[in-house]
Protein backbone atom coordinates (compact mmCIF):
# COMPACT_ATOMS: atom_id res chain seq x y z
CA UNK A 1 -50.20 -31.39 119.40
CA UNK A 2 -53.75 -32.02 120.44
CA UNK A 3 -56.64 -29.27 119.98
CA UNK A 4 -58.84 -28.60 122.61
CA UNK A 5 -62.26 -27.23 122.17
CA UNK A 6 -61.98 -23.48 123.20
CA UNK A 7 -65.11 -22.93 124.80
CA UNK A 8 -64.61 -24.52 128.19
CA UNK A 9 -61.40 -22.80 128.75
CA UNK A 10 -62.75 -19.11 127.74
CA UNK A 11 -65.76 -19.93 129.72
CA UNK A 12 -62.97 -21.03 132.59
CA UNK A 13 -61.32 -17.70 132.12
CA UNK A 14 -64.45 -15.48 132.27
CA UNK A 15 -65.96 -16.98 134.99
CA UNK A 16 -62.71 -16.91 137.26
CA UNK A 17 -62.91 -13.07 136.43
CA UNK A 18 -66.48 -12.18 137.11
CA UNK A 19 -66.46 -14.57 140.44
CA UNK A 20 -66.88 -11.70 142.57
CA UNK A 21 -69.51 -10.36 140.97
CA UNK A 22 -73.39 -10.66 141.54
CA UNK A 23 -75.31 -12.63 138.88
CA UNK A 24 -77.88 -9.98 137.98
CA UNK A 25 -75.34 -7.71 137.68
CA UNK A 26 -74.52 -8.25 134.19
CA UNK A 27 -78.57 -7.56 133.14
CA UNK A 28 -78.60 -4.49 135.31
CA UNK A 29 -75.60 -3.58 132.97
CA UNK A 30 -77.15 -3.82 129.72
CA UNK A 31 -80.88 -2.81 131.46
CA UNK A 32 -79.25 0.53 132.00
CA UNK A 33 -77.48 0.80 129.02
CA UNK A 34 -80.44 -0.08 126.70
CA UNK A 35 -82.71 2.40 128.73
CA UNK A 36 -80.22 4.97 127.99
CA UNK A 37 -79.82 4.84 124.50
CA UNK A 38 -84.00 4.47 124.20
CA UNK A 39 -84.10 7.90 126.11
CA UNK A 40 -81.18 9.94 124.75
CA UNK A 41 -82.83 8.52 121.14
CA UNK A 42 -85.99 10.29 122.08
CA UNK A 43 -84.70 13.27 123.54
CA UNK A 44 -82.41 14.51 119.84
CA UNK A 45 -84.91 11.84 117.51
CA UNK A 46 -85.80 15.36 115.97
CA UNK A 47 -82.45 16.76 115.42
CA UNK A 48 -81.22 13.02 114.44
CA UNK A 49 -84.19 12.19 112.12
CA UNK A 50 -83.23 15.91 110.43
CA UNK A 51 -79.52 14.95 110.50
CA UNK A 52 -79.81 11.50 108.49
CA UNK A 53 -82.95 12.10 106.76
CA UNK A 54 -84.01 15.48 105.69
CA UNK A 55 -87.37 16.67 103.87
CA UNK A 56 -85.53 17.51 100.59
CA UNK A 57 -82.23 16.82 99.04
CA UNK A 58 -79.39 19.14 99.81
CA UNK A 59 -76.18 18.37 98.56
CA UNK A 60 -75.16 17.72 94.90
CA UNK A 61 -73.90 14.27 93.47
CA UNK A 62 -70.17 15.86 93.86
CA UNK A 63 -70.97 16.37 97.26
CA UNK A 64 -72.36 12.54 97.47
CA UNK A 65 -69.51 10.80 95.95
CA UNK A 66 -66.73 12.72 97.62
CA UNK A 67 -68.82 12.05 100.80
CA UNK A 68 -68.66 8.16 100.43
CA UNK A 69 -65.45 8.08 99.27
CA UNK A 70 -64.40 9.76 102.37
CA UNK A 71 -66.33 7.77 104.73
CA UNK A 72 -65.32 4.00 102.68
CA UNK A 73 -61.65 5.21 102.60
CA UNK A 74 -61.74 6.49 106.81
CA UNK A 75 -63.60 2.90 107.45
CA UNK A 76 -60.57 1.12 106.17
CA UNK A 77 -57.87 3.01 107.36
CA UNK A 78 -59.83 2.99 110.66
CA UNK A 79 -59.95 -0.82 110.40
CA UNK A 80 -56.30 -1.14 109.50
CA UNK A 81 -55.78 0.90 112.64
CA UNK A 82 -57.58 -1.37 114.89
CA UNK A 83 -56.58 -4.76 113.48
CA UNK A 84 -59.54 -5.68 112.39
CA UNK A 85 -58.97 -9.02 114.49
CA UNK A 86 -58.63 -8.25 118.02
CA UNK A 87 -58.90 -10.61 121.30
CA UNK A 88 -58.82 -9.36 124.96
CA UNK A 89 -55.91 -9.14 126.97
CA UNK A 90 -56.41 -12.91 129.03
CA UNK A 91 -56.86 -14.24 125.86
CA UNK A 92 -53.33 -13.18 124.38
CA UNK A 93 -52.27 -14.10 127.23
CA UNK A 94 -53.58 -17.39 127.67
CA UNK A 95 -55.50 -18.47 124.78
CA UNK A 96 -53.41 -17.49 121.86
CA UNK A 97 -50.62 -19.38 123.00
CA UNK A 98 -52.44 -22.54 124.05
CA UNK A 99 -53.60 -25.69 121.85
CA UNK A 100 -57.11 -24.53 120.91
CA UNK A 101 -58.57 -23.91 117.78
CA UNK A 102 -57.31 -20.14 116.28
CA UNK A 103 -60.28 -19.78 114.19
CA UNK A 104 -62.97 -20.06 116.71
CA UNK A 105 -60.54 -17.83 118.99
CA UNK A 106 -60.72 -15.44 116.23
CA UNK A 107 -64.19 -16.16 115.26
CA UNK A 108 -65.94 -13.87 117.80
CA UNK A 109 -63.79 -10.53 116.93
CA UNK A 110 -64.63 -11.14 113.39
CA UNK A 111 -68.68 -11.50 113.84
CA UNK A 112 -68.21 -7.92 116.08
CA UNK A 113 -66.14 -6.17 113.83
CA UNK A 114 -68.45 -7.64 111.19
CA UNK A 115 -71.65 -6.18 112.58
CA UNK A 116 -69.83 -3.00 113.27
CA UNK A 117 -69.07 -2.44 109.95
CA UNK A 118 -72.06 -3.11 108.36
CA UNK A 119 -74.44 -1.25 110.90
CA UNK A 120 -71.84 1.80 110.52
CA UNK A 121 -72.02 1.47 106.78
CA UNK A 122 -75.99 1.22 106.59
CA UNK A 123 -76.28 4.51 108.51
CA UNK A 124 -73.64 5.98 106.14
CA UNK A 125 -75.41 5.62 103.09
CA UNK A 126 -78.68 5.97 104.72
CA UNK A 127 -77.51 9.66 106.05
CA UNK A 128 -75.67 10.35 102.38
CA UNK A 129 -79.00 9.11 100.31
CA UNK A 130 -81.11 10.89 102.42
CA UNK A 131 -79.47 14.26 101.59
CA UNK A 132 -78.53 13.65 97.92
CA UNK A 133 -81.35 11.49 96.39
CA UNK A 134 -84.45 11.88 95.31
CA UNK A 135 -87.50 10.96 97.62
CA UNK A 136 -88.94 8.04 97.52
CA UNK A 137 -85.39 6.98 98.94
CA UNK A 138 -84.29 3.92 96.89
CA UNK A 139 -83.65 0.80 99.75
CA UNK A 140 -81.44 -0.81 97.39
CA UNK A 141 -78.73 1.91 97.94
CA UNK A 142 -78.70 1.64 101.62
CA UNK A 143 -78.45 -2.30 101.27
CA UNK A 144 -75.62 -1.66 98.90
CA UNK A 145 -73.74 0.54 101.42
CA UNK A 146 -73.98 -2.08 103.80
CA UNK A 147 -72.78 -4.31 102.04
CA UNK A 148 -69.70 -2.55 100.77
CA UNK A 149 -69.12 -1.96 104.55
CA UNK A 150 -68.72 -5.39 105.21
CA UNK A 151 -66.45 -5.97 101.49
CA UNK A 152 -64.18 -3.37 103.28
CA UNK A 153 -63.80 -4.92 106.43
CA UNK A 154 -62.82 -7.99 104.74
CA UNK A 155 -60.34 -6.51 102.78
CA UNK A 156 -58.61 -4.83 105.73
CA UNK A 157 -58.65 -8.39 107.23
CA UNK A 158 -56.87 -9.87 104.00
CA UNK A 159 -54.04 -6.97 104.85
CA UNK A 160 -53.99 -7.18 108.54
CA UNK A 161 -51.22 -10.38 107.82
CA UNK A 162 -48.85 -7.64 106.93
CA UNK A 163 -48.73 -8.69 102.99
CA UNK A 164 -46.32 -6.73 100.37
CA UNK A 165 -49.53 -4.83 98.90
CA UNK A 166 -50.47 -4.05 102.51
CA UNK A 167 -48.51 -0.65 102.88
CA UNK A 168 -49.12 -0.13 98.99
CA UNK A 169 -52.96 0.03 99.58
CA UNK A 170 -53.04 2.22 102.61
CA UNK A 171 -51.20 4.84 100.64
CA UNK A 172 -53.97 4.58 97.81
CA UNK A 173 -56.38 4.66 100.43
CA UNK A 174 -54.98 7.71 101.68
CA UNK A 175 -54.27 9.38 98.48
CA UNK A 176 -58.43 8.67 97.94
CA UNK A 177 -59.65 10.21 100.84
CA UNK A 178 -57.64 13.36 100.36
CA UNK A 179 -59.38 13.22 97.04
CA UNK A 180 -62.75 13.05 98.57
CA UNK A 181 -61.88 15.85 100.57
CA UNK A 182 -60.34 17.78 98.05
CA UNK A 183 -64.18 16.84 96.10
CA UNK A 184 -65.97 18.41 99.14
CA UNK A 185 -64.01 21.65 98.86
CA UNK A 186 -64.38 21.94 95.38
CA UNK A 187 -67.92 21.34 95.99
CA UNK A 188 -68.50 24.52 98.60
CA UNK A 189 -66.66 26.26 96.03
CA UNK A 190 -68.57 26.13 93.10
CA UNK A 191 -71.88 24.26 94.12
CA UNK A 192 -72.52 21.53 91.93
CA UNK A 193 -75.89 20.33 91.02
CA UNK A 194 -78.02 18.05 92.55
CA UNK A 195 -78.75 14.62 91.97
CA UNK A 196 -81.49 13.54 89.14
CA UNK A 197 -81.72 9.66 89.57
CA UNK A 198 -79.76 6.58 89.69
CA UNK A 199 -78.98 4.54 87.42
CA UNK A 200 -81.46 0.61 86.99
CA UNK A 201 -78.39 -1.77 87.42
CA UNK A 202 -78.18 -0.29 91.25
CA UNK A 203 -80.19 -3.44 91.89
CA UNK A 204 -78.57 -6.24 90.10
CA UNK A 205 -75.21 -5.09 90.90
CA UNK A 206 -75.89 -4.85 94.37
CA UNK A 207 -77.10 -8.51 94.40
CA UNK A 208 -73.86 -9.59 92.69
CA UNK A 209 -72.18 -7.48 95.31
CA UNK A 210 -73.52 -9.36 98.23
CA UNK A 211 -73.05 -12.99 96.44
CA UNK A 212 -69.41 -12.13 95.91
CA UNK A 213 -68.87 -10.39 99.62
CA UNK A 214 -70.68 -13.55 101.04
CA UNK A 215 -68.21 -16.05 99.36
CA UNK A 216 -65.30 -13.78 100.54
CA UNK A 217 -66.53 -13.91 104.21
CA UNK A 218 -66.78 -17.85 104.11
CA UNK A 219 -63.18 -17.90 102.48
CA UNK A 220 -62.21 -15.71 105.39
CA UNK A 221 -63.52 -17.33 108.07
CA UNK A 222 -61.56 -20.16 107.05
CA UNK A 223 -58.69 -18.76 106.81
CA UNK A 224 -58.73 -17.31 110.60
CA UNK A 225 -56.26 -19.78 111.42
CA UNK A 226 -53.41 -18.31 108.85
CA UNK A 227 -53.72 -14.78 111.08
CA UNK A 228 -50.21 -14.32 112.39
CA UNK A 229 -49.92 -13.87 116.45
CA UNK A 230 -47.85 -11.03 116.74
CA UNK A 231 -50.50 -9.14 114.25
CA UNK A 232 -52.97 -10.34 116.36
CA UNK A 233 -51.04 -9.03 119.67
CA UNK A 234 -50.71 -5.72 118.01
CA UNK A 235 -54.10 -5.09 117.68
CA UNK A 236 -55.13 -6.50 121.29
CA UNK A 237 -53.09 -4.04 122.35
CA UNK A 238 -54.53 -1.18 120.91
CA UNK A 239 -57.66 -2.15 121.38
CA UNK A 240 -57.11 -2.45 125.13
CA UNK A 241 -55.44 1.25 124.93
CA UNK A 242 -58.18 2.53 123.66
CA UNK A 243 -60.69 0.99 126.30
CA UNK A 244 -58.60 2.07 129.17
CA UNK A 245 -58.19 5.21 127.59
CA UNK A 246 -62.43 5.20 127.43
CA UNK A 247 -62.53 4.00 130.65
CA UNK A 248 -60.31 6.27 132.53
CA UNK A 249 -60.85 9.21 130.51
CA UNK A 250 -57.24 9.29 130.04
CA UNK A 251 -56.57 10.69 126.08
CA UNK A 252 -52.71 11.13 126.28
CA UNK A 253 -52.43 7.12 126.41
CA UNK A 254 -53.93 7.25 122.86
CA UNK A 255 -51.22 9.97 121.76
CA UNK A 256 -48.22 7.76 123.47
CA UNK A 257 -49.50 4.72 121.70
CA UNK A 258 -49.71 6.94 118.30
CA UNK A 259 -46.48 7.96 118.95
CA UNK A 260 -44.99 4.73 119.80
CA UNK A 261 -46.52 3.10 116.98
CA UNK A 262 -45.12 5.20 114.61
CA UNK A 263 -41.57 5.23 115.34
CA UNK A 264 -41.41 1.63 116.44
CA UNK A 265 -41.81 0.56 111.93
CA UNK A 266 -39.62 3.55 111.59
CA UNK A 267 -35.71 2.95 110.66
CA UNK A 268 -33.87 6.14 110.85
CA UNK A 269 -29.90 7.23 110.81
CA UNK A 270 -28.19 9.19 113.10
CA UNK A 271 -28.39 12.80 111.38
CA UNK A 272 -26.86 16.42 113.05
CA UNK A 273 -28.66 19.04 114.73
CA UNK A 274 -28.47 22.71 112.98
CA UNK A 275 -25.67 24.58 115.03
CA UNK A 276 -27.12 27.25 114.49
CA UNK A 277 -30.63 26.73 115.94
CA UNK A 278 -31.22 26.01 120.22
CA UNK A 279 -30.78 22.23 120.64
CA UNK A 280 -34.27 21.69 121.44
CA UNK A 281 -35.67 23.78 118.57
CA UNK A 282 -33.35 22.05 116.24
CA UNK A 283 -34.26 18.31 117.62
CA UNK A 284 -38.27 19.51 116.79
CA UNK A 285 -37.60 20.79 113.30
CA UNK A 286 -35.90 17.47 112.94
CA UNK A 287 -38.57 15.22 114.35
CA UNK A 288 -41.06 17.56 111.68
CA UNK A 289 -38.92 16.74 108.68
CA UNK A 290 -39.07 13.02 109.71
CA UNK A 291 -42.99 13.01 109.18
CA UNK A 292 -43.40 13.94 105.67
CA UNK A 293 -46.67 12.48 105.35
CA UNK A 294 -48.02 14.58 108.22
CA UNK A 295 -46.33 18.00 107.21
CA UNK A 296 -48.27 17.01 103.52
CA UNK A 297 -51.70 16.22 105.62
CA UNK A 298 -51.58 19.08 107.13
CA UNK A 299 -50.93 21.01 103.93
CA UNK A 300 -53.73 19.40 102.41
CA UNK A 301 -55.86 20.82 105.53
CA UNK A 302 -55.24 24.18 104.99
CA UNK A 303 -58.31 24.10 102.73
CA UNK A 304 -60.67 22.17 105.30
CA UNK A 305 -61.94 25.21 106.02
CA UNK A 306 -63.54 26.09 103.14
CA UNK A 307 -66.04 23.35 103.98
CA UNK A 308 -67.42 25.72 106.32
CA UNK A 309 -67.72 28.51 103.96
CA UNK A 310 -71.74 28.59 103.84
CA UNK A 311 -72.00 28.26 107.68
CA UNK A 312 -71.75 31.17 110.28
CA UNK A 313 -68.42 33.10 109.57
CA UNK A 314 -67.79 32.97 113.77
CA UNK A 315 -67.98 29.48 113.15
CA UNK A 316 -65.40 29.62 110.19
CA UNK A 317 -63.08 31.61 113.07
CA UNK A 318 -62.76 28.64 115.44
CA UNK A 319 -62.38 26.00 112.52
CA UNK A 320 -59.05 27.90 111.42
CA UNK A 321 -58.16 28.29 115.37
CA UNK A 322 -58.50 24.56 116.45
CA UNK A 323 -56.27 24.05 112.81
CA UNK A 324 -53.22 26.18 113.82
CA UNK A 325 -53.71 23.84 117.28
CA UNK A 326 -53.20 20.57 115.30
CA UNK A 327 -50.46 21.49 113.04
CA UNK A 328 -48.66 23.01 116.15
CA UNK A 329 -49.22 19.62 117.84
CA UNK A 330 -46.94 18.01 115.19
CA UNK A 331 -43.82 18.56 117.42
CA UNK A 332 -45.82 18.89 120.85
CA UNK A 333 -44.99 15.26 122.05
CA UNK A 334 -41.43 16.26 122.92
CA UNK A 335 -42.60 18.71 125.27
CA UNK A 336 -44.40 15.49 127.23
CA UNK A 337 -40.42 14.06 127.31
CA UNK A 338 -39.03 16.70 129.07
CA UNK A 339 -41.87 16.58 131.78
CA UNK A 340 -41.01 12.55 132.09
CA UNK A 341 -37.40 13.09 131.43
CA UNK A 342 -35.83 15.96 133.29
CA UNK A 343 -32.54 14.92 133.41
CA UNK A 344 -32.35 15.43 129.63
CA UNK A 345 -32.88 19.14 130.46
CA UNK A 346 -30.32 19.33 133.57
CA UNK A 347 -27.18 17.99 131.21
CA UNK A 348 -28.18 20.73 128.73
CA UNK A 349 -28.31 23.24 131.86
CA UNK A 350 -31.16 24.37 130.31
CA UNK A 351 -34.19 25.52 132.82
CA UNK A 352 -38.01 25.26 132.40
CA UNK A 353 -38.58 28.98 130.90
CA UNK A 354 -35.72 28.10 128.31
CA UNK A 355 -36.49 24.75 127.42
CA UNK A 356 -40.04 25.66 126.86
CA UNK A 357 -39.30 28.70 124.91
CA UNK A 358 -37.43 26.84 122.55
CA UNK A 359 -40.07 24.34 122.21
CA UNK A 360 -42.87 27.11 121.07
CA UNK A 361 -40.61 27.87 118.45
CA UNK A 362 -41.18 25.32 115.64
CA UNK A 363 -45.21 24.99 116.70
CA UNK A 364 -45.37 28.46 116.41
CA UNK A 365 -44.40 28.62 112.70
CA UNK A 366 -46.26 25.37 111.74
CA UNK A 367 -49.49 26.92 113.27
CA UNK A 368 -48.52 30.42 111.71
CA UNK A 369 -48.13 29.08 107.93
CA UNK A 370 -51.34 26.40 108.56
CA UNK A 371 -53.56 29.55 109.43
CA UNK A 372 -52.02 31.83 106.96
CA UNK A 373 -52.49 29.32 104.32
CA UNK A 374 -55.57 28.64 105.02
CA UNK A 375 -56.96 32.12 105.53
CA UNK A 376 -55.36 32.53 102.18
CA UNK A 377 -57.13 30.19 100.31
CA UNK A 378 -60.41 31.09 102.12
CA UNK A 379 -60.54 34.75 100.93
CA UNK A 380 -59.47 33.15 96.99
CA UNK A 381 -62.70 31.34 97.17
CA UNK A 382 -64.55 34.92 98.29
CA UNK A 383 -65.49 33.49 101.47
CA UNK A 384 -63.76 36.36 103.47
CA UNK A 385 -63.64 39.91 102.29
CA UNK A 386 -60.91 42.20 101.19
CA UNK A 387 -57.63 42.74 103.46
CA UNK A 388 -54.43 41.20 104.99
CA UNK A 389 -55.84 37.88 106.21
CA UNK A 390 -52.42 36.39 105.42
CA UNK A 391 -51.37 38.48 108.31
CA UNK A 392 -53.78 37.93 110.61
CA UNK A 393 -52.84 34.17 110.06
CA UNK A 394 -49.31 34.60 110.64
CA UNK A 395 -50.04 36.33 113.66
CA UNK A 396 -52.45 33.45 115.13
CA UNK A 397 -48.68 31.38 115.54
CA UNK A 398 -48.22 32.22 118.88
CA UNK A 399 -52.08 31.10 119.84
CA UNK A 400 -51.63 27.62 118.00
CA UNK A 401 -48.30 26.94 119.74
CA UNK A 402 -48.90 27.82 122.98
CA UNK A 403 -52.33 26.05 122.94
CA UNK A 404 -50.95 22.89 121.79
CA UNK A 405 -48.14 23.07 124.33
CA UNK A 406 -50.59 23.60 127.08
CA UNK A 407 -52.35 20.26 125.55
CA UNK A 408 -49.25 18.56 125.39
CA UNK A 409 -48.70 19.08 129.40
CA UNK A 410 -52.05 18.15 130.64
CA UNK A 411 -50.66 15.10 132.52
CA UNK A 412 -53.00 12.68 133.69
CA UNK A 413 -56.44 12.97 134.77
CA UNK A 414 -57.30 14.49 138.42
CA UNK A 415 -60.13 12.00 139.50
CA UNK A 416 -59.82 13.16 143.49
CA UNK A 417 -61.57 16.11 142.40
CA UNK A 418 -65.03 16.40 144.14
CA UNK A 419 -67.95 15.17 141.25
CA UNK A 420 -70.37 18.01 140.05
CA UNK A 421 -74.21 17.08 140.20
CA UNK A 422 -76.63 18.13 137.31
CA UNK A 423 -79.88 17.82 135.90
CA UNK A 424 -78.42 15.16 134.07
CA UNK A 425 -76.62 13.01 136.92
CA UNK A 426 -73.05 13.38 138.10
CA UNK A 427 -70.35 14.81 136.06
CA UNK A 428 -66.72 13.66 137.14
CA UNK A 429 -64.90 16.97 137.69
CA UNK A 430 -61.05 15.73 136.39
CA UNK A 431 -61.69 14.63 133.00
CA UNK A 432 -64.19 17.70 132.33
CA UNK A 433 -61.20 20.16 133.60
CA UNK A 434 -59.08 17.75 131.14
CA UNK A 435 -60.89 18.05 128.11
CA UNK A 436 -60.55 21.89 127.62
CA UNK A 437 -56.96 22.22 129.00
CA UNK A 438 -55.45 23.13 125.49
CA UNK A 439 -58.50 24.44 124.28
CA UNK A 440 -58.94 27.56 126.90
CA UNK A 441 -56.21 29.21 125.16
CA UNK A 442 -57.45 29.73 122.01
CA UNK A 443 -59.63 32.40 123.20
CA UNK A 444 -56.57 34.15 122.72
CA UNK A 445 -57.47 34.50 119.32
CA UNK A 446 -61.36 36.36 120.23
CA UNK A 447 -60.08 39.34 118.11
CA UNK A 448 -59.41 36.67 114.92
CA UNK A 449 -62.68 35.67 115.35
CA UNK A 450 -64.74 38.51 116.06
CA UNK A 451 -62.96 40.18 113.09
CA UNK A 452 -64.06 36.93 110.54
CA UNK A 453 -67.61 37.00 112.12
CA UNK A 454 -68.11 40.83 111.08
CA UNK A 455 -67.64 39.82 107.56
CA UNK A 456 -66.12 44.03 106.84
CA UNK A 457 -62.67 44.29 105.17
CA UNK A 458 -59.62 43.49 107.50
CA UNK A 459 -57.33 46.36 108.52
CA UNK A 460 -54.06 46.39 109.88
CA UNK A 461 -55.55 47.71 112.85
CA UNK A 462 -56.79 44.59 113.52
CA UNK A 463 -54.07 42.51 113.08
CA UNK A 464 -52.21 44.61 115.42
CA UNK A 465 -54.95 43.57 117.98
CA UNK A 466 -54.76 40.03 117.30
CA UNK A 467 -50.97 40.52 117.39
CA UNK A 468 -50.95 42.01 120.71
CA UNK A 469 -53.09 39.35 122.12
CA UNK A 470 -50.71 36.31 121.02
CA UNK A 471 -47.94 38.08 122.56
CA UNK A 472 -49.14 39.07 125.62
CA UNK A 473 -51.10 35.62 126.10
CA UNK A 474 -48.08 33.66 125.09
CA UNK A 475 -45.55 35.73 127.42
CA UNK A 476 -47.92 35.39 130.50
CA UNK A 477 -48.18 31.67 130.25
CA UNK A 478 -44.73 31.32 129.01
CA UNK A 479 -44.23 33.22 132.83
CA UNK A 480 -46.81 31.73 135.03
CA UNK A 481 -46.29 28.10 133.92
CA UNK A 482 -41.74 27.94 134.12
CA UNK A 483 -39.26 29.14 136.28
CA UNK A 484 -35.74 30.42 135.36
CA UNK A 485 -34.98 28.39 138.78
CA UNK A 486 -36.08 24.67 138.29
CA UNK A 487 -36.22 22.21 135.55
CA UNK A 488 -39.48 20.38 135.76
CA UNK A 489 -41.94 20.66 133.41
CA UNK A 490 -44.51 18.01 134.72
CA UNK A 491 -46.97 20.59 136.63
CA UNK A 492 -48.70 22.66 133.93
CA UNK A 493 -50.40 25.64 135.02
């Protein structure tokens, strides 16, 4: 088979797409979006310059190292996520399939994801040294983040072929950052001290560093051509999910493709429902057992919000609040089936109030134990006073799962919605209204919060507040959103 040169036929392609389009357009384009960035820079350069770059050093070397090890480890796993190799969707189409040469194909998805990855790092460690070392700031350490930016992506790339160590170094990767973040915790907890100095063989080591990452990146580049298609497919699609997703404002595409994803690798046998449970409570506790890593990451989180310890207690209240959302959103997708499926619901003569009633069941304890647990652990470390906080958590349950049911049916994005104008230009309407659907019920939990951000010892008083709240909050939506008479679930409220 003969090679053709790939250029003419992308430059074919792209110009048969933008044919309709004026030829300034493209500079007007990245005019505006370069004037942008230069005045949004100037407008939060203060708060920025204080975020990466304080006067003094703040956090302790603990604090450092956990820091990078969670921001290294969330680069690759982010990478791994993503591909790192990724072409558009007229070049899978067209150009993967067709007689031109893979590697310069590839070549411009590499150089991006390369640049991404080392600009991303270099801001990394220049935000971490900035808060942990001593002034003058050492160059050499930002240059050596940077660089181990770029060493990741290239390992990521060596995996993305689906190799036997593959899967094996994801879970160490994952295992590390739950370290990190176990190192941050510990950190708030005790408060380690700060950093002294660095050690002298920063420098050579990052110059052997770079020598060794440069030799890597040649190898890889000419290897491009070894990068299996249906890898590289994978990837194109989720990269295009994510851009329409962008684009339209539209996050439940992400959380189908998540979702999809996941079960697609997944080989699983027929098992039985609990008799003794309602079908559709039953089919979520099953669907939780079948994601053991995520019941364990979300066990894990319970202590996130220790992080938070030092900052304003109202502050810690709507950290634990928007946790009992996530861990009720471990079982939340199925509630997005019955709104595209309702025939599922009509053979188990089940109506909307019932079938959603038995889906709050199972989010409702998840979010129950995640706050109680975490509550828990937060008045161990002193960082709440005396009292029954486990109860309090329990009793935030309801909140959590009917939250994350409410996020679950959001449906698509209303863009007929008339635009709002503001100081700062026009805001679509739809996706704003989109964003908080979920979210507007956690004010159900106000008396959780208010009684965290008084910092006096909890009474069961107030936890018979809170638990009047989640009731009553819960019952009226549970009420206002179903009907005993009809099955749909595809118009939340």
């Amino acid at each position: 088979m003969t090679t053709v040169a790939v250029r003419p036929v992308r430059r074919w392609i792209h110009q048969t797409q933008v044919a309709h389009l004026e030829r300034g357009e493209r500079f007007g384009t990245f005019y505006v979006i370069v004037l942008s960035v230069l005045i949004l820079g100037s407008m939060f350069w203060n708060h920025i310059h204080g975020l990466v770059w304080p006067t003094h050093p703040d956090i302790s070397g603990l604090a450092a190292g956990s820091l990078t090890t969670v921001l290294t480890g969330g680069l690759y796993l982010a990478l791994r996520r993503l591909g790192p190799l990724a072409i558009s969707r007229p070049a899978a189409s067209w150009l993967l399939t067709a007689p031109v040469s893979r590697r310069r194909l590839l070549w411009p998805s590499l150089a991006v994801a390369s640049v991404f990855a080392f600009i991303l790092s270099a801001v990394a460690a220049l935000a971490i040294t900035g808060h942990a070392s001593p002034r003058p700031l050492p160059l050499v350490l930002i240059i050596l983040g940077a660089v181990a930016g770029l060493g990741v992506l290239l390992v990521a790339l060596a995996a993305q072929p689906g190799r036997r160590w593959a899967r094996l170094l994801d879970n160490v990767v994952a295992l590390v950052v739950a370290g990190g973040l176990a190192g941050l915790v510990a950190d708030a907890a005790v408060g380690a001290p700060l950093v002294s100095g660095f050690p002298s063989l920063v420098g050579p080591a990052t110059g052997a560093l770079a020598l060794v990452v440069g030799a890597f990146f040649v190898l890889a580049v000419r290897n491009l051509n070894r990068t299996p298609a249906d890898r590289i497919l994978d990837a194109s699609r989720t990269a295009g999910t994510l851009a329409d997703s962008a684009f339209g404002v539209e996050p439940s595409w992400v959380a189908d493709m998540l979702e999809r994803q996941y079960w697609a690798h997944r080989k699983l046998r027929s098992a039985g429902l609990n008799a003794r449970l309602p079908v559709l409570t039953a089919q979520d506790l099953r669907l939780a057992l079948r994601r053991p890593r995520r019941l364990l990451w979300l066990m894990l989180a319970t202590a996130l919000p220790a992080l938070l310890s030092h900052a304003p207690t109202w502050l810690l209240g709507i950290a634990v609040l928007v946790g009992a959302l996530l861990a009720a959103g471990t079982t939340a997708a199925n509630t997005r089936s019955d709104a595209a499926n309702p025939v599922m619901l009509r053979m188990l003569a089940l109506s909307s109030r019932q079938a959603l009633t038995q889906r709050l069941i199972v989010p409702a304890v998840l979010a129950a134990l995640w706050s109680a647990t975490s509550l828990t652990l937060l008045q161990l470390l002193s960082a709440l006073p005396p009292g029954p906080w486990w109860a309090l958590g329990l009793a935030l349950g309801p909140v959590g799962a009917a939250a994350a049911i409410r996020r679950a049916r959001v449906g698509f994005v209303d863009n007929s919605l008339l635009p709002l104008e503001t100081p700062m230009g026009t805001v679509s309407t739809g996706p704003a209204l989109a964003s908080v659907v979920g979210y507007d019920l956690l004010l159900l939990g106000l008396p959780a919060i208010v009684l965290i951000a008084e910092g006096s010892p909890l009474t069961w008083v107030g936890v018979a507040v809170q638990v009047g709240f989640a009731a009553l909050g819960a019952r009226f939506y549970l009420s206002g959103t179903t009907d005993p008479s009809r099955v749909e679930l595809a118009k939340p409220s």
